[in-house]
N, C-alpha and C. Protein backbone atom coordinates (compact mmCIF):
# COMPACT_ATOMS: atom_id res chain seq x y z
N UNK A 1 0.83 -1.20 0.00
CA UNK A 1 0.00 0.00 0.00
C UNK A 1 0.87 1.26 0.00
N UNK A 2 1.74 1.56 0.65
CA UNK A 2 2.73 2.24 1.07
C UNK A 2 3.58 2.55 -0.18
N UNK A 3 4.14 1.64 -1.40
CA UNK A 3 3.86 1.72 -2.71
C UNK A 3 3.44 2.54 -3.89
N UNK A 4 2.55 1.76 -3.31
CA UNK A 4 1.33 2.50 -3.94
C UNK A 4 0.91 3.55 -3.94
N UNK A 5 0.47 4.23 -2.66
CA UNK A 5 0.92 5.44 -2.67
C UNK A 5 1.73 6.65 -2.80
N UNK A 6 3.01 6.25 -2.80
CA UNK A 6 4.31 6.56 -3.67
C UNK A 6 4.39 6.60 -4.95
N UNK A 7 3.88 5.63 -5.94
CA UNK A 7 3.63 5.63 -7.34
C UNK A 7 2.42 7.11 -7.19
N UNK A 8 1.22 6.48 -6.73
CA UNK A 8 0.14 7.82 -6.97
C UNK A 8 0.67 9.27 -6.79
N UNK A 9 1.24 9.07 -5.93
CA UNK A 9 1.63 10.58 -5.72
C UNK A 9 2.68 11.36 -6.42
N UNK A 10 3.37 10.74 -7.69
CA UNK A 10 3.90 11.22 -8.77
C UNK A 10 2.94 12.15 -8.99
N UNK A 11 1.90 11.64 -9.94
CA UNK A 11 1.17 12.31 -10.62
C UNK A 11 0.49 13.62 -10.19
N UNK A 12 0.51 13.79 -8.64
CA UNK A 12 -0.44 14.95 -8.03
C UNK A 12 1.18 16.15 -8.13
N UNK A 13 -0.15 17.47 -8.67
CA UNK A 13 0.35 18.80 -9.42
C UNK A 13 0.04 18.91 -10.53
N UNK A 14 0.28 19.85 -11.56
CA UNK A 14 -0.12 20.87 -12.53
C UNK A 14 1.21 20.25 -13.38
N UNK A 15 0.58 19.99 -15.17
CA UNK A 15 1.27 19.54 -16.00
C UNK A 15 0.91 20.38 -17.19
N UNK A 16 1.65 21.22 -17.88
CA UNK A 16 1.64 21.74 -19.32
C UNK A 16 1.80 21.05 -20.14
N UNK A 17 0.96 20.93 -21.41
CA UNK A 17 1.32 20.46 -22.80
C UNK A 17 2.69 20.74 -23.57
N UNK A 18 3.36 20.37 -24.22
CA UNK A 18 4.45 21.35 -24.59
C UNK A 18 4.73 20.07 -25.89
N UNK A 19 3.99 18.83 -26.36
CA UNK A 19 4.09 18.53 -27.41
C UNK A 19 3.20 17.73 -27.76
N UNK A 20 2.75 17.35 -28.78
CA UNK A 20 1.53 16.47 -28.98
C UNK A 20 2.03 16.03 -30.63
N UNK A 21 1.39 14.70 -30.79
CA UNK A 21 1.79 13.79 -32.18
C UNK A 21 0.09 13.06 -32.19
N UNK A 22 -0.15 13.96 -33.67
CA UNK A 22 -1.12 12.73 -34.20
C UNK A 22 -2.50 12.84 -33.37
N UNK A 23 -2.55 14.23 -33.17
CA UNK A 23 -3.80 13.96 -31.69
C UNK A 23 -5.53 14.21 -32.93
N UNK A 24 -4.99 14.82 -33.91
CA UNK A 24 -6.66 15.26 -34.73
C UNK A 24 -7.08 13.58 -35.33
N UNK A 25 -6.09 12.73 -35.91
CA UNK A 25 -6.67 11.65 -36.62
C UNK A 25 -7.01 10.75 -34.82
N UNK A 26 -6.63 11.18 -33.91
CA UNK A 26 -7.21 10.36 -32.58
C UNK A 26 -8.76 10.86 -32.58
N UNK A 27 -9.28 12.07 -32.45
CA UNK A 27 -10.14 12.51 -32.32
C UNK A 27 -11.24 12.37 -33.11
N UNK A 28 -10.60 12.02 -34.42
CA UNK A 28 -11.55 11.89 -35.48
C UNK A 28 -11.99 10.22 -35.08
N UNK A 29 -11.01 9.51 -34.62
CA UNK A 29 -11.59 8.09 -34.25
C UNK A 29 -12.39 7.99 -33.41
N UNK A 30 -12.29 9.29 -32.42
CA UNK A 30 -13.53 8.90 -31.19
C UNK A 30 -14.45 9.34 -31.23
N UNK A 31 -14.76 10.58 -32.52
CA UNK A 31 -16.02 10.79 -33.32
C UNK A 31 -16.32 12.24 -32.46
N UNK A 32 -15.04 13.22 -32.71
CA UNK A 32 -15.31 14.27 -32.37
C UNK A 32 -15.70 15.07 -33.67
N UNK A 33 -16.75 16.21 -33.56
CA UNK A 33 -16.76 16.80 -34.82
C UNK A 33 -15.42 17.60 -35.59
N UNK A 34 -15.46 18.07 -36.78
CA UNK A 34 -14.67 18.64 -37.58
C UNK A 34 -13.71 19.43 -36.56
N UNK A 35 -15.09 20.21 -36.29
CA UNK A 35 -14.60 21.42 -35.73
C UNK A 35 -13.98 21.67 -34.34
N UNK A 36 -14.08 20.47 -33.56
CA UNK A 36 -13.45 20.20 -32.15
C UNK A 36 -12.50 19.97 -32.40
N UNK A 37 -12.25 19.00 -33.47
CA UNK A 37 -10.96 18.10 -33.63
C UNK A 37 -10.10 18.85 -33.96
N UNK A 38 -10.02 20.04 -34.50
CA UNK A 38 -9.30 21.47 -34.61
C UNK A 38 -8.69 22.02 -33.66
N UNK A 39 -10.11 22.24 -32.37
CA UNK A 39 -10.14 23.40 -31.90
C UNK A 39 -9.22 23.04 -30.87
N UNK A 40 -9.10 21.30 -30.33
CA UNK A 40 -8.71 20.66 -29.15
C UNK A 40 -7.20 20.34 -29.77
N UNK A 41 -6.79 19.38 -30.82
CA UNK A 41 -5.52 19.63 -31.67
C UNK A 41 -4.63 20.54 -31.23
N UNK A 42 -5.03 21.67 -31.56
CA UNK A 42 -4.48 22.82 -31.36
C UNK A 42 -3.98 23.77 -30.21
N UNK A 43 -4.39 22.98 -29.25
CA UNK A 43 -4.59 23.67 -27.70
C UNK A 43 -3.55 22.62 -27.17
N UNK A 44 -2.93 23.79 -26.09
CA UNK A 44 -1.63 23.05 -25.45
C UNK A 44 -2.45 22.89 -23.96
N UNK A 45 -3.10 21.72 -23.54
CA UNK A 45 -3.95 21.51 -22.27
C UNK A 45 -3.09 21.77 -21.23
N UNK A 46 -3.96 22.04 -19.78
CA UNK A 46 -3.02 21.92 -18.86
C UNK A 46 -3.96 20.65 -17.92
N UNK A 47 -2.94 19.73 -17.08
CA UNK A 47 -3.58 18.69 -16.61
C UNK A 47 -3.36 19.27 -14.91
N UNK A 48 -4.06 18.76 -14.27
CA UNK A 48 -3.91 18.64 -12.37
C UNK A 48 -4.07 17.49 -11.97
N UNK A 49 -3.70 16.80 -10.85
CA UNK A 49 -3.98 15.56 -10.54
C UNK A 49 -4.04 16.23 -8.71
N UNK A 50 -5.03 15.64 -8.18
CA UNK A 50 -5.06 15.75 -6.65
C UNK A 50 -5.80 14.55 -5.89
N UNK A 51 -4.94 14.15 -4.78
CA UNK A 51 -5.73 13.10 -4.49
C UNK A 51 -5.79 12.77 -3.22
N UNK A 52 -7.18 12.65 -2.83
CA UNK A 52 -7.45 13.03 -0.87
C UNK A 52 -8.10 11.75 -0.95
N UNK A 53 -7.49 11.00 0.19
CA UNK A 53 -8.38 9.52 0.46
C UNK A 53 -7.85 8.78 -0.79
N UNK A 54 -8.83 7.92 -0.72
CA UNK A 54 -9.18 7.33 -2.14
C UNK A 54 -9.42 8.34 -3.42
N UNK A 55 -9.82 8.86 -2.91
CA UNK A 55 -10.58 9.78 -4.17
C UNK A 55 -9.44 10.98 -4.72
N UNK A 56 -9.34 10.47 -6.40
CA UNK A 56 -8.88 11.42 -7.00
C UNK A 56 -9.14 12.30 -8.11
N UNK A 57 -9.01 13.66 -7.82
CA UNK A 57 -9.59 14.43 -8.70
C UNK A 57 -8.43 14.87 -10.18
N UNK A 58 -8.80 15.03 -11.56
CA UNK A 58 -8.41 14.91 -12.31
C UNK A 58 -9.00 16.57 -13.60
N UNK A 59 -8.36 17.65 -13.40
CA UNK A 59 -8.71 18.78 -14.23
C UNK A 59 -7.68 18.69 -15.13
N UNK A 60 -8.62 19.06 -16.37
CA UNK A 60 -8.04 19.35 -18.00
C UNK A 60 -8.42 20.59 -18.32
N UNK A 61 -7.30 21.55 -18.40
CA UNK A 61 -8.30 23.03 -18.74
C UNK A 61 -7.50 23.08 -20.01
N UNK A 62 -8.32 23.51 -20.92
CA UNK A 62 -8.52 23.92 -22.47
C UNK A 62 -8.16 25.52 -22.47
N UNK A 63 -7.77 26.28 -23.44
CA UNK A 63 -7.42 27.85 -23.55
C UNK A 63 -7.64 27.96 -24.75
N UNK A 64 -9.01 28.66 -24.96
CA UNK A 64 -9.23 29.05 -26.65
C UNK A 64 -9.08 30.40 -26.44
N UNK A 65 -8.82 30.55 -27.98
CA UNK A 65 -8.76 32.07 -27.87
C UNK A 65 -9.68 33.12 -27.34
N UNK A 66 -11.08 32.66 -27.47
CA UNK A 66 -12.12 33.20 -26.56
C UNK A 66 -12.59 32.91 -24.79
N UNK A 67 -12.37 31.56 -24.69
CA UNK A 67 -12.97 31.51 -23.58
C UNK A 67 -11.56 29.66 -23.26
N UNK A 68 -12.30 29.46 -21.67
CA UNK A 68 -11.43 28.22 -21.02
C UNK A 68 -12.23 27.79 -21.61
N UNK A 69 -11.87 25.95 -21.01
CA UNK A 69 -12.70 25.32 -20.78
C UNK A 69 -12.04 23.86 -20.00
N UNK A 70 -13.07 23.37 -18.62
CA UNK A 70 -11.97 22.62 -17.70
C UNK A 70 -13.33 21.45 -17.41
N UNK A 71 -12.69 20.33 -17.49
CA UNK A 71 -13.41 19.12 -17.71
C UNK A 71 -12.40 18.18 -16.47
N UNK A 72 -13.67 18.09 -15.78
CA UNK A 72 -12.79 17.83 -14.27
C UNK A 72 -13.38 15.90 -14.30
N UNK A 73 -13.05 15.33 -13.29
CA UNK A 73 -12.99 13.71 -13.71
C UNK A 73 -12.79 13.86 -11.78
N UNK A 74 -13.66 12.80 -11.49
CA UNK A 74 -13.35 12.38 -9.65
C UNK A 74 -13.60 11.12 -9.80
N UNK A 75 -12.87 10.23 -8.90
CA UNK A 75 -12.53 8.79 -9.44
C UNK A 75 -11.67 7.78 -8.16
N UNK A 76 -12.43 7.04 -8.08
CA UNK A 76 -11.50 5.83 -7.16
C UNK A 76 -10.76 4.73 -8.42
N UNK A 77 -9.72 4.44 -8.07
CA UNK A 77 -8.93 3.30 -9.01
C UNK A 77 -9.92 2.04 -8.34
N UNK A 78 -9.72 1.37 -9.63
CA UNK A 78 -10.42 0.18 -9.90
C UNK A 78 -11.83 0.23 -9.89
N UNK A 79 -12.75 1.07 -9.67
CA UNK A 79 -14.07 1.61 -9.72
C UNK A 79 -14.59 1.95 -10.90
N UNK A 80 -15.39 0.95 -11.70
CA UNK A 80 -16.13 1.86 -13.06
C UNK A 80 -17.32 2.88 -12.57
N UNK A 81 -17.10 3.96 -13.21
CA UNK A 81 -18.20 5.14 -13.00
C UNK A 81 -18.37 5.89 -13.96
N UNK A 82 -19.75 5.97 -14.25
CA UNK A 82 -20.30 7.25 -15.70
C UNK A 82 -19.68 8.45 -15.36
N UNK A 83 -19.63 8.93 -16.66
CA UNK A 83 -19.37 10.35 -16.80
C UNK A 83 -19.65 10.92 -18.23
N UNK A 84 -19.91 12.22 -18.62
CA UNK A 84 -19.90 12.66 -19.50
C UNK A 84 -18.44 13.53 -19.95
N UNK A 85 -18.17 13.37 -20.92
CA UNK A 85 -16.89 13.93 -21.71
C UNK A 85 -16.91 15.24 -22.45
N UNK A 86 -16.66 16.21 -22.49
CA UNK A 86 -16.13 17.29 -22.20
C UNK A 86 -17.24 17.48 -23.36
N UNK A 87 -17.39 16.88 -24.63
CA UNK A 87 -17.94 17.30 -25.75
C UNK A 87 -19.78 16.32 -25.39
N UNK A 88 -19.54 15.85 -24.20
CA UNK A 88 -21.31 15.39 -24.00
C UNK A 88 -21.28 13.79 -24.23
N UNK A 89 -20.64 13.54 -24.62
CA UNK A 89 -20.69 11.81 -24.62
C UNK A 89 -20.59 11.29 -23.47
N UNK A 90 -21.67 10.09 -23.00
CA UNK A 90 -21.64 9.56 -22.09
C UNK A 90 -20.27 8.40 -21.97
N UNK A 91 -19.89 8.07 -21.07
CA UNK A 91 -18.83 7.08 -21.05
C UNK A 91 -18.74 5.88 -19.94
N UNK A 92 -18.27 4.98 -19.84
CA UNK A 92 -18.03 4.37 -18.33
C UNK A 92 -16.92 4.25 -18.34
N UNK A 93 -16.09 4.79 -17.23
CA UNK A 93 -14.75 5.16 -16.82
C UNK A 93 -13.86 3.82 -16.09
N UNK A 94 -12.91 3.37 -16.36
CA UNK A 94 -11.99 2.63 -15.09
C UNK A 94 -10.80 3.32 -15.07
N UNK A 95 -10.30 3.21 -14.17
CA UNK A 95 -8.87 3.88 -13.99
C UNK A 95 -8.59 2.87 -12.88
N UNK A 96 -6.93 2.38 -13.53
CA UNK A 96 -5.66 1.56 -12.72
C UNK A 96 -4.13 1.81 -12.63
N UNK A 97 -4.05 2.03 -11.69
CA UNK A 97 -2.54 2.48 -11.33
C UNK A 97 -1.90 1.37 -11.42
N UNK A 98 -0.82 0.94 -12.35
CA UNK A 98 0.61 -0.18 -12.37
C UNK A 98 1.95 0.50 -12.41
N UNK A 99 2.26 0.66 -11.11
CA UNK A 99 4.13 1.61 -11.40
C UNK A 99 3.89 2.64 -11.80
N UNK A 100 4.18 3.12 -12.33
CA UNK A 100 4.21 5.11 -12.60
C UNK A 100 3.43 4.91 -13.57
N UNK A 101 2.34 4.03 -14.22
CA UNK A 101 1.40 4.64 -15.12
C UNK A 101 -0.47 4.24 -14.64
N UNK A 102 -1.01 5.76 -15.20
CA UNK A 102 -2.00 5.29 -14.74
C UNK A 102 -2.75 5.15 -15.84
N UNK A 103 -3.77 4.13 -16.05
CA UNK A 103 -4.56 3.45 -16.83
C UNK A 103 -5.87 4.14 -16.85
N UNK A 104 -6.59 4.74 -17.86
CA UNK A 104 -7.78 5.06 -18.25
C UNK A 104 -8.71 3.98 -19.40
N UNK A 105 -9.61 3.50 -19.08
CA UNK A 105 -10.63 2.36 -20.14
C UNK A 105 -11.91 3.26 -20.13
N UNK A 106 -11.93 3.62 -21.27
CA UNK A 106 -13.25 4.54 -21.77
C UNK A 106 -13.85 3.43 -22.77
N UNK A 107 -15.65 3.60 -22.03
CA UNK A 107 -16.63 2.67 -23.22
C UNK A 107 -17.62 3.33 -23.27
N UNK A 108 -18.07 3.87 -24.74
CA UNK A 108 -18.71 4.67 -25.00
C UNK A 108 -19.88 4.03 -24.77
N UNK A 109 -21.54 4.41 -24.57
CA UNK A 109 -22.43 3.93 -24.42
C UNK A 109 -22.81 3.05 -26.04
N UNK A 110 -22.06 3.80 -27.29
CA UNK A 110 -22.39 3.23 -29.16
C UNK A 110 -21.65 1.77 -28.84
N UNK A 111 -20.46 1.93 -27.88
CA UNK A 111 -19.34 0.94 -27.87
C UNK A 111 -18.21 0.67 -28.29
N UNK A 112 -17.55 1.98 -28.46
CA UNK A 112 -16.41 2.41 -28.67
C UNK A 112 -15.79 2.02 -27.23
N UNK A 113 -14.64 1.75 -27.52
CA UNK A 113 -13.93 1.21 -26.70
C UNK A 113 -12.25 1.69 -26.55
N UNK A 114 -11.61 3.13 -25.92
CA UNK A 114 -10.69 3.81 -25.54
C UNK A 114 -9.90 3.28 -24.47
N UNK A 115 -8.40 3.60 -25.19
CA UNK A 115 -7.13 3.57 -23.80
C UNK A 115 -6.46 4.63 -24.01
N UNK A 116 -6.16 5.03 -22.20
CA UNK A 116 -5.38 6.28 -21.87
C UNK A 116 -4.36 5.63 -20.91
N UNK A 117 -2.95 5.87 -21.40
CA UNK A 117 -2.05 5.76 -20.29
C UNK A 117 -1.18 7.09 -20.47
N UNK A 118 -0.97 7.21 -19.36
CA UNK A 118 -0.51 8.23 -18.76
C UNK A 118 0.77 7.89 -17.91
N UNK A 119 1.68 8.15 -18.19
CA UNK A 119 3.17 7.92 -17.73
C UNK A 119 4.21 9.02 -16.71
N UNK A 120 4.63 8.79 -15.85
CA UNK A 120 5.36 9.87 -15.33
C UNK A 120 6.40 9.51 -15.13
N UNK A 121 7.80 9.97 -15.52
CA UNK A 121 9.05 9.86 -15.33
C UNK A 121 9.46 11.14 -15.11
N UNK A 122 9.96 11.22 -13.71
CA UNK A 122 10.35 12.19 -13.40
C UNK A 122 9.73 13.74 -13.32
N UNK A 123 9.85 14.63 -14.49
CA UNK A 123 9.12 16.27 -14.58
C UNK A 123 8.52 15.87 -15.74
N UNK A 124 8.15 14.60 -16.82
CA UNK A 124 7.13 14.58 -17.39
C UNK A 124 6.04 13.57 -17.60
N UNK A 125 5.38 14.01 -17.80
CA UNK A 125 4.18 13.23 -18.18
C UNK A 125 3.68 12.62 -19.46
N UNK A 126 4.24 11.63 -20.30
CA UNK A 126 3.58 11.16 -21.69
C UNK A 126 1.82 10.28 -21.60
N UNK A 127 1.42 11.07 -22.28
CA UNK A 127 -0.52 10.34 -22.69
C UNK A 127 -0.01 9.68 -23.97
N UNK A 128 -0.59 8.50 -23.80
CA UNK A 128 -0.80 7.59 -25.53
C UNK A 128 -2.19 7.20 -25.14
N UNK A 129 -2.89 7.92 -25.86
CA UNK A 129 -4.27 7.85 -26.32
C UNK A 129 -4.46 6.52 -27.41
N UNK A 130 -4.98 5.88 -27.27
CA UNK A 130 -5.69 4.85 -28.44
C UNK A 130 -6.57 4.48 -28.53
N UNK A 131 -7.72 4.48 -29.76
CA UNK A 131 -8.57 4.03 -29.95
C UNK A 131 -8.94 3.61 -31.30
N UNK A 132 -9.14 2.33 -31.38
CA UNK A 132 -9.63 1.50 -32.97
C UNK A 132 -8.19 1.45 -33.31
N UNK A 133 -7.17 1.17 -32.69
CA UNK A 133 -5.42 1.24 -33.31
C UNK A 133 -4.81 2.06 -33.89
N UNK A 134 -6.08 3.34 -33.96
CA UNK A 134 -5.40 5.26 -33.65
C UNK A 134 -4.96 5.56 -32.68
N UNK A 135 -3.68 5.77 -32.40
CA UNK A 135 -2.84 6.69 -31.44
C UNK A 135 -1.90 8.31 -31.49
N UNK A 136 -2.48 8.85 -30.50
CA UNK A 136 -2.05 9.45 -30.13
C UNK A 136 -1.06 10.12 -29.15
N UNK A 137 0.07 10.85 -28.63
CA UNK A 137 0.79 10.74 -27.64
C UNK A 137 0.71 12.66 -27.62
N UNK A 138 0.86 12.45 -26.14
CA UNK A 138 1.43 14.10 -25.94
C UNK A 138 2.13 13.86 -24.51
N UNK A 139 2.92 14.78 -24.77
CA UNK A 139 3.86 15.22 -23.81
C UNK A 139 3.52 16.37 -22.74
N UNK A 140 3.27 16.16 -21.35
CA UNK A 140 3.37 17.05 -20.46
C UNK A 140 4.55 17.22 -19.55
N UNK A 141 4.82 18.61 -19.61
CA UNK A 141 6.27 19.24 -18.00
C UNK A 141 5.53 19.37 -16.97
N UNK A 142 6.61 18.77 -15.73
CA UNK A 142 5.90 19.63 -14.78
C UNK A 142 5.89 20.51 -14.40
N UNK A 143 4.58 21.57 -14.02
CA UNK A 143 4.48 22.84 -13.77
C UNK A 143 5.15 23.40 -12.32
């Protein structure tokens, strides 16, 4: 347990985008419109990770040129739980911590079926997004 908590607690703090590969043909796989798949592409996210108890909270804030936008996620590991996704899609969530990565399993209610791992070595953070054997990766620093 003791571990374990040591691995988790990498991830808690504030992470900048600062590179991304391949993220619009990801988006287009998970059936975002034209015009998201642009708008999100293009945006260098910032991530937070905080985690009290069991329970960990998870903010993604977006920076368009007009306005934010922050799509927050609260979550016990190993617990599936609904949620809606930033663009309105319903989902059922798991999240699993193995060693410094943590595991995201997104299933769309159509039945799309998403993986998020999320990696921390040291001051960064790599996401490889995949879905339908579209991948994506981005790179976060720590803030």
């Amino acid at each position: 347990k003791f571990v374990y908590s040591l691995m988790a607690d990498l991830f808690v703090g504030t992470w900048k985008c600062t590179a991304t590969e391949n993220l619009q043909a990801y988006l287009k796989e998970v059936g975002l419109s034209y015009e998201l798949q642009k708008l999100v592409s293009t945006s260098k996210p910032t991530l937070s990770f905080a985690i009290e108890g069991e329970e960990w909270t998870m903010n993604s804030q977006y920076s368009f040129t007009h306005y934010q936008e922050t799509h927050t996620t609260n979550f016990a590991l190993d617990e599936k739980f609904g949620d809606r996704t930033f663009d309105g899609r319903y989902v059922t969530n798991l999240f699993t911590l193995e060693g410094n990565t943590l595991f995201q399993r997104t299933k769309e209610v159509r039945g799309k079926t998403c993986r998020i791992e999320r990696t921390v070595n040291g001051n960064t953070l790599t996401t490889v997004a995949e879905c339908n054997g579209v991948k994506s990766i981005r790179i976060f620093e720590k803030v």
